[in-house]
PDB file of N, CA and C in Angstrom:
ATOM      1  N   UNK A   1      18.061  68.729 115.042  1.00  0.00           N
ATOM      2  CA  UNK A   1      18.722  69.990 115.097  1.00  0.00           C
ATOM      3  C   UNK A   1      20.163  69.883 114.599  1.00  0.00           C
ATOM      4  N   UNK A   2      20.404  68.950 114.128  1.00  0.00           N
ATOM      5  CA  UNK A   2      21.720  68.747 113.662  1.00  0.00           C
ATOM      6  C   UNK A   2      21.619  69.125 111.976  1.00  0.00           C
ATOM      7  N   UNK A   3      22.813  69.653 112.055  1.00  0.00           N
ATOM      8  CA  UNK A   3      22.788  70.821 110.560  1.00  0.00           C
ATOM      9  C   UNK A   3      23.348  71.345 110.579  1.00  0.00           C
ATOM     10  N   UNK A   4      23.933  72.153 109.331  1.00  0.00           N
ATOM     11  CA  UNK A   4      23.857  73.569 108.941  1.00  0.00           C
ATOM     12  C   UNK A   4      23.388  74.254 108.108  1.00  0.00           C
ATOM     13  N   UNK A   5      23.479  75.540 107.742  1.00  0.00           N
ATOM     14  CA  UNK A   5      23.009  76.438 106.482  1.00  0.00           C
ATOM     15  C   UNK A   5      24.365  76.959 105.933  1.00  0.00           C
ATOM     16  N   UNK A   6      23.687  76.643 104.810  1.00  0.00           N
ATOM     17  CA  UNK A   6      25.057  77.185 103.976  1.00  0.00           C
ATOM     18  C   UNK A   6      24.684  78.660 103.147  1.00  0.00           C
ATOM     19  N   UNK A   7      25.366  79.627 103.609  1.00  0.00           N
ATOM     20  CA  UNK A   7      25.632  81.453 102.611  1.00  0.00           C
ATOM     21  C   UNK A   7      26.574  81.069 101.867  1.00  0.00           C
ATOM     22  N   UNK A   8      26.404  80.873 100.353  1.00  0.00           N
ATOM     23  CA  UNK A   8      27.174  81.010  99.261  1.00  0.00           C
ATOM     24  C   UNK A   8      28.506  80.349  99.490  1.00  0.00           C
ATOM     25  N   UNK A   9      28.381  79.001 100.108  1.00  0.00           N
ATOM     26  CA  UNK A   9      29.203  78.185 100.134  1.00  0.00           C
ATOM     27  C   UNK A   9      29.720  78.084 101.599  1.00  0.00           C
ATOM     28  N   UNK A  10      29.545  78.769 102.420  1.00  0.00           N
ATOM     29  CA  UNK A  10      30.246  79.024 103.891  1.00  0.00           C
ATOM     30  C   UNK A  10      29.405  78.299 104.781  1.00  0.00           C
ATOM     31  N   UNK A  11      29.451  77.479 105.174  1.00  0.00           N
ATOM     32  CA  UNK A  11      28.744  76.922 106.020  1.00  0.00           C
ATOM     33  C   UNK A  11      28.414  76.656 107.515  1.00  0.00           C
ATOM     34  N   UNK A  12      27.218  77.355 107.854  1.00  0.00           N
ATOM     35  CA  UNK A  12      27.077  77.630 109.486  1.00  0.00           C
ATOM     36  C   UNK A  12      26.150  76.548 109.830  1.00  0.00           C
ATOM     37  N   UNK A  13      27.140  76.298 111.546  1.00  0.00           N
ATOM     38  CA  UNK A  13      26.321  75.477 112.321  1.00  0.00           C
ATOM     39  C   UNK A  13      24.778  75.824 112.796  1.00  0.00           C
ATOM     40  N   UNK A  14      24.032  75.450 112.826  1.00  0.00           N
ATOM     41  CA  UNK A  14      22.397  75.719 112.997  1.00  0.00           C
ATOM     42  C   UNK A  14      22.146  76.293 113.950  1.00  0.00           C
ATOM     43  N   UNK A  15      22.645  75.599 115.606  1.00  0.00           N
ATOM     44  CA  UNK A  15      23.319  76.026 116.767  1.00  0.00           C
ATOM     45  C   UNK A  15      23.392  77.330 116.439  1.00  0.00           C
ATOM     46  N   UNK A  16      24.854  78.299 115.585  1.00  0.00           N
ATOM     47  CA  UNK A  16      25.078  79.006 116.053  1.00  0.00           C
ATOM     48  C   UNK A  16      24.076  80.164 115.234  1.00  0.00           C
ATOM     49  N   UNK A  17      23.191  79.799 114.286  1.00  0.00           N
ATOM     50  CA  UNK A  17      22.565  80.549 113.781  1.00  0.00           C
ATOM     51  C   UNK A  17      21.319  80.620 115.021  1.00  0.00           C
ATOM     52  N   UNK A  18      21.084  79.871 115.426  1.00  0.00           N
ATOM     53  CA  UNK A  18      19.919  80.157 116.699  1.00  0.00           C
ATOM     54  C   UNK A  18      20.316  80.589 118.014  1.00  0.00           C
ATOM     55  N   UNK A  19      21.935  80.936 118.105  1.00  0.00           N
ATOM     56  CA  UNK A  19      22.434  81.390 119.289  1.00  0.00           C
ATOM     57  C   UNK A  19      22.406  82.802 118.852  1.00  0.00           C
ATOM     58  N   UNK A  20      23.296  83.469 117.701  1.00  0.00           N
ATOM     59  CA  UNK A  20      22.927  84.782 117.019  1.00  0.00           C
ATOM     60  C   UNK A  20      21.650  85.606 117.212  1.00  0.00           C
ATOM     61  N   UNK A  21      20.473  84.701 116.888  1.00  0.00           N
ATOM     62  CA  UNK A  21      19.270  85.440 117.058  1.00  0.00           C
ATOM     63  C   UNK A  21      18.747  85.520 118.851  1.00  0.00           C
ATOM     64  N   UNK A  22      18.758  84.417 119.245  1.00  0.00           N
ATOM     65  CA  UNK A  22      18.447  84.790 120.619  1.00  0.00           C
ATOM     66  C   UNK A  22      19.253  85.811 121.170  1.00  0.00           C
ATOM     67  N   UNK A  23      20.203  85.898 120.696  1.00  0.00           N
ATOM     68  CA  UNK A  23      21.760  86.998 121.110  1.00  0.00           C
ATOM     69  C   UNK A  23      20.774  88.501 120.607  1.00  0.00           C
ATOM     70  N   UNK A  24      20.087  88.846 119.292  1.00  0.00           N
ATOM     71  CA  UNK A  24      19.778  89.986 119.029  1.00  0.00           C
ATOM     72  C   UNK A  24      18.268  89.872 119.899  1.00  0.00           C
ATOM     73  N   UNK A  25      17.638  88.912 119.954  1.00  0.00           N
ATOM     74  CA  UNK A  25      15.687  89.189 120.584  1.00  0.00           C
ATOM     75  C   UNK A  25      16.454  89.372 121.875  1.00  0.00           C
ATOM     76  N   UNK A  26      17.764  88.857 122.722  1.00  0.00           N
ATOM     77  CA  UNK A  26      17.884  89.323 124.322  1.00  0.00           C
ATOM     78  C   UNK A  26      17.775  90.495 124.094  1.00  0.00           C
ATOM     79  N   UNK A  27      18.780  91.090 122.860  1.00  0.00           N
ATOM     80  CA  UNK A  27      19.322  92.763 122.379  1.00  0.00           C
ATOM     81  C   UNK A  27      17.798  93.680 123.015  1.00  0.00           C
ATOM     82  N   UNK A  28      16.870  93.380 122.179  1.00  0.00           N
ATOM     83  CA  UNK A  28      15.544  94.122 122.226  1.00  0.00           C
ATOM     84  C   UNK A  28      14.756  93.784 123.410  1.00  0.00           C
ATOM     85  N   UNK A  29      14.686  92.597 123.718  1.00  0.00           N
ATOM     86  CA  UNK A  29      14.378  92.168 125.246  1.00  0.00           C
ATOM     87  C   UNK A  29      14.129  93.097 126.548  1.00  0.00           C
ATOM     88  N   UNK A  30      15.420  93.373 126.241  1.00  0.00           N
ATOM     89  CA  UNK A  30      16.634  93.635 127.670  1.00  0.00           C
ATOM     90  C   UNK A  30      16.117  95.322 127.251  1.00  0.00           C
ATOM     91  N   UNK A  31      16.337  96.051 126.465  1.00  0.00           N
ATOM     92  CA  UNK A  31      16.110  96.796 125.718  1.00  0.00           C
ATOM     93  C   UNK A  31      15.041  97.666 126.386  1.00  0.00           C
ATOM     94  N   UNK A  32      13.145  96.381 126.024  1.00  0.00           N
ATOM     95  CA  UNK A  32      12.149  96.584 126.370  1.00  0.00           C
ATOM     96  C   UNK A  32      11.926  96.591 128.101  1.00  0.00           C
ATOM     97  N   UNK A  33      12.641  95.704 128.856  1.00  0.00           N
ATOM     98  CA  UNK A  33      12.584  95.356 130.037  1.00  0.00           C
ATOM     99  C   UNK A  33      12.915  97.056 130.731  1.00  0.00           C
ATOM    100  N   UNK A  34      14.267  97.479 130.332  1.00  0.00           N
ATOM    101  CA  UNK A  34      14.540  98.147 130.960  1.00  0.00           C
ATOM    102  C   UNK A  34      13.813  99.379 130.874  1.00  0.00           C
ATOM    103  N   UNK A  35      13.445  99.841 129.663  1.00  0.00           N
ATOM    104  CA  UNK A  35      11.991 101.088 129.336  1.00  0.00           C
ATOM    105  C   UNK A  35      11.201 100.742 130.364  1.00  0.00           C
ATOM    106  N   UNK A  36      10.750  99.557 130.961  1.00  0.00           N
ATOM    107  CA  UNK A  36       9.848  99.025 131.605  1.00  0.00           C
ATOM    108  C   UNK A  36      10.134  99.384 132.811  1.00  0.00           C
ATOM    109  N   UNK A  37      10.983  99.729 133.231  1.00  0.00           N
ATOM    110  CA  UNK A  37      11.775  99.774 134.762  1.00  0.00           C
ATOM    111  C   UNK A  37      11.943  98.211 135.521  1.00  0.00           C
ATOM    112  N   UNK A  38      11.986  97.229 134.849  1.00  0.00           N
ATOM    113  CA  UNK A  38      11.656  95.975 135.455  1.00  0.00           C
ATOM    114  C   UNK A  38      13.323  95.500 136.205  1.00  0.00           C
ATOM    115  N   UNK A  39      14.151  95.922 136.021  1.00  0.00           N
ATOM    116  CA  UNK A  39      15.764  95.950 136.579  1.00  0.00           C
ATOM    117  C   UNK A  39      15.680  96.068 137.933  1.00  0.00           C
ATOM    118  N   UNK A  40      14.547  97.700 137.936  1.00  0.00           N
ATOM    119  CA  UNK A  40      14.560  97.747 139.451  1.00  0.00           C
ATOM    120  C   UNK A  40      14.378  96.526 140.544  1.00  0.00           C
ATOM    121  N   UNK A  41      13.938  95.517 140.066  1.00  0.00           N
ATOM    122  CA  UNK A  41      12.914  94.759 140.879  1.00  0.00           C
ATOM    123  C   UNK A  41      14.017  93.386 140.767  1.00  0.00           C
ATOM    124  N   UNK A  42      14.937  93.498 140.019  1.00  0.00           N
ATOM    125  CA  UNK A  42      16.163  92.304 139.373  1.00  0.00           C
ATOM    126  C   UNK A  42      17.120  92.191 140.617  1.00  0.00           C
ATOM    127  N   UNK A  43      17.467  91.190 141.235  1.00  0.00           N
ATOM    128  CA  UNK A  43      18.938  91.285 141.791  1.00  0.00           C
ATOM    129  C   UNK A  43      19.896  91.004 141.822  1.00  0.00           C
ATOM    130  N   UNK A  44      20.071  90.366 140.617  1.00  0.00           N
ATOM    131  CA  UNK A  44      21.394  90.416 139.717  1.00  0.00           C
ATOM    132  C   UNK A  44      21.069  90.486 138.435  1.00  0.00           C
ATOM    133  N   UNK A  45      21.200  91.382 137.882  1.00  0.00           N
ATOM    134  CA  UNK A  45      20.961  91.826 136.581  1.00  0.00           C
ATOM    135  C   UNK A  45      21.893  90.672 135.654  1.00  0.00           C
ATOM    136  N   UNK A  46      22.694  90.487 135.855  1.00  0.00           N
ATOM    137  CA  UNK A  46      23.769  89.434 134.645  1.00  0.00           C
ATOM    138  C   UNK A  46      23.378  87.988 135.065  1.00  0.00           C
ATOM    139  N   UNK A  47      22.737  87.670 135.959  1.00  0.00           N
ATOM    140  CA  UNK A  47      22.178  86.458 135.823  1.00  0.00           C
ATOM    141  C   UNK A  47      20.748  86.655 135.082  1.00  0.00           C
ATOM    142  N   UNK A  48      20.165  87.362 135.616  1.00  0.00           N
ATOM    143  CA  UNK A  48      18.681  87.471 134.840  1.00  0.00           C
ATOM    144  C   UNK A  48      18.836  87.715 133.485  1.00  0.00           C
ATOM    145  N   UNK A  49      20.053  88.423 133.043  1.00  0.00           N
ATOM    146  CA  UNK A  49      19.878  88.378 131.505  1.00  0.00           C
ATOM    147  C   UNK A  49      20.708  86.908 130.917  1.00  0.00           C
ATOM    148  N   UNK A  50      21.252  85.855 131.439  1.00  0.00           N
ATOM    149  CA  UNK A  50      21.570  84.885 131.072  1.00  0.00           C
ATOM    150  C   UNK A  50      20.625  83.546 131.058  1.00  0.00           C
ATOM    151  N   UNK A  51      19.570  83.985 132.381  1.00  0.00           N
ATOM    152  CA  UNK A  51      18.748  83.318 132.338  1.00  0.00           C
ATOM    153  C   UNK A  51      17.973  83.256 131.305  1.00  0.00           C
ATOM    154  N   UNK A  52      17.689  84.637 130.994  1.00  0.00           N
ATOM    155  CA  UNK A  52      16.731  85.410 129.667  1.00  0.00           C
ATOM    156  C   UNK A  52      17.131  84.560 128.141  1.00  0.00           C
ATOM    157  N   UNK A  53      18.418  84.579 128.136  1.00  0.00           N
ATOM    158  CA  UNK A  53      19.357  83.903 126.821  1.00  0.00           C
ATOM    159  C   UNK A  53      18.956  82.502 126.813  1.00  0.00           C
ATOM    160  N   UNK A  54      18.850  81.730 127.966  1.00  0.00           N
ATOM    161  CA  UNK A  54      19.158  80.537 127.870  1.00  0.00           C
ATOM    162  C   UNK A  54      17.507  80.508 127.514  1.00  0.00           C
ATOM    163  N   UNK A  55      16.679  81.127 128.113  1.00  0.00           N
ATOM    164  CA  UNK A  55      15.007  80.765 128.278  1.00  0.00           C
ATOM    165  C   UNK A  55      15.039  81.101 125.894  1.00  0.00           C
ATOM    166  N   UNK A  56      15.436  82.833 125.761  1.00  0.00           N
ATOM    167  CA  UNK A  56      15.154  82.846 124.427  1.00  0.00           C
ATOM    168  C   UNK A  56      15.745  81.375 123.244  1.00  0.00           C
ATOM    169  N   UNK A  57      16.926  80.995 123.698  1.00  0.00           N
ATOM    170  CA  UNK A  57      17.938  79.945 122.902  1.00  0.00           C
ATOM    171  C   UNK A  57      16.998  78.652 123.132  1.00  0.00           C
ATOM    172  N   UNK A  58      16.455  77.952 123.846  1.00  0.00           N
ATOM    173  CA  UNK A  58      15.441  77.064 124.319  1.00  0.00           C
ATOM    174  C   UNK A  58      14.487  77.436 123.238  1.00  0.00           C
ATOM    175  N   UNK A  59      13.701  78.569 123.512  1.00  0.00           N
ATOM    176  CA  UNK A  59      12.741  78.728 122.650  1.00  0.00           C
ATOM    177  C   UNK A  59      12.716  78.602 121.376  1.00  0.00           C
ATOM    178  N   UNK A  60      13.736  79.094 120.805  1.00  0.00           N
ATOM    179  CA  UNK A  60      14.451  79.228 119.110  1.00  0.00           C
ATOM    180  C   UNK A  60      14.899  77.765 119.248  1.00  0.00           C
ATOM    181  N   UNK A  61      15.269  76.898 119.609  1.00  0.00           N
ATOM    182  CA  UNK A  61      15.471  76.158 119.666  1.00  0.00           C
ATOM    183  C   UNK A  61      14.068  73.934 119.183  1.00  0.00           C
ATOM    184  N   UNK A  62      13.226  75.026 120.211  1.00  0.00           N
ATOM    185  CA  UNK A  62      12.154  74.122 120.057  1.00  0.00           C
ATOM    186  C   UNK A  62      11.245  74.260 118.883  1.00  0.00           C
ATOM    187  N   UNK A  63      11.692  75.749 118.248  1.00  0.00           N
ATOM    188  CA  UNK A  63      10.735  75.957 117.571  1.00  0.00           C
ATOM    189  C   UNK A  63      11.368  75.539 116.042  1.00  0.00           C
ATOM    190  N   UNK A  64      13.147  75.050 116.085  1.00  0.00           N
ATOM    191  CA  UNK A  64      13.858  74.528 115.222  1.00  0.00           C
ATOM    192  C   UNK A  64      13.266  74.249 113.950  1.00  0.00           C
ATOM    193  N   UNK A  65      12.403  72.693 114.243  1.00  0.00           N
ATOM    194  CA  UNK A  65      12.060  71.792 112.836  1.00  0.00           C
ATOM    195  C   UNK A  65      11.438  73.100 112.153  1.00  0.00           C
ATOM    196  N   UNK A  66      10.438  73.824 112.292  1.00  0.00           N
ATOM    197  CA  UNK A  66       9.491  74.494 111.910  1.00  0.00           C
ATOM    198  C   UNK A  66      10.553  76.010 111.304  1.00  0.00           C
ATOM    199  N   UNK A  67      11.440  76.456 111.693  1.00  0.00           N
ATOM    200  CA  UNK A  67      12.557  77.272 110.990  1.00  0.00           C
ATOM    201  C   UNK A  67      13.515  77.111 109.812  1.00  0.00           C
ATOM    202  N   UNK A  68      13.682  75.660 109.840  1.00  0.00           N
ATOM    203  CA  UNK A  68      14.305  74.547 109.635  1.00  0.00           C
ATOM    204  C   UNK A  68      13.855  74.908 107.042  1.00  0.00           C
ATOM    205  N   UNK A  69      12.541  75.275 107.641  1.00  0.00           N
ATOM    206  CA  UNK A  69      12.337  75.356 105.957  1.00  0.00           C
ATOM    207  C   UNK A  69      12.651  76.464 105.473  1.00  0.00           C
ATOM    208  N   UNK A  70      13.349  77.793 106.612  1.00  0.00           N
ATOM    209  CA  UNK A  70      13.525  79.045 105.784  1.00  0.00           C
ATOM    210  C   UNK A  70      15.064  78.848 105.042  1.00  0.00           C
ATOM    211  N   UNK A  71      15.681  77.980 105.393  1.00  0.00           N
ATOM    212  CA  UNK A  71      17.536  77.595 105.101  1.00  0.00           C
ATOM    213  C   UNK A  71      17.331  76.868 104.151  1.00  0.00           C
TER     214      UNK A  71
END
């Protein structure tokens, strides 16, 4: 997982390109959850959505090597 991608010379850490996206799937997540009424049932909402981040960033994460060929 060590890397980056480079946009037209600018070069981003890999890290933060897989922190970005888990940052937008929480976006829609959190989004879907709450259409869901599933908050109600939450009891701390700002931990459960950090938990949520860390669980999506893990995931994007493991799934790295295999992303790894779209850069």
């Amino acid at each position: 997982m060590i890397g980056e991608a480079s946009f037209y010379g600018l070069y981003i850490p890999w890290l933060g390109l897989l922190a970005l996206a888990a940052l937008l799937g929480l976006w829609g997540v959190r989004r879907a959850l709450a259409a869901l009424g599933v908050y109600r049932w939450v009891w701390h909402p700002a931990l459960f959505d950090l938990a949520l981040y860390a669980l999506l960033l893990y995931g994007l994460s493991a799934l790295s090597p295999y992303l790894r060929v779209l850069s």
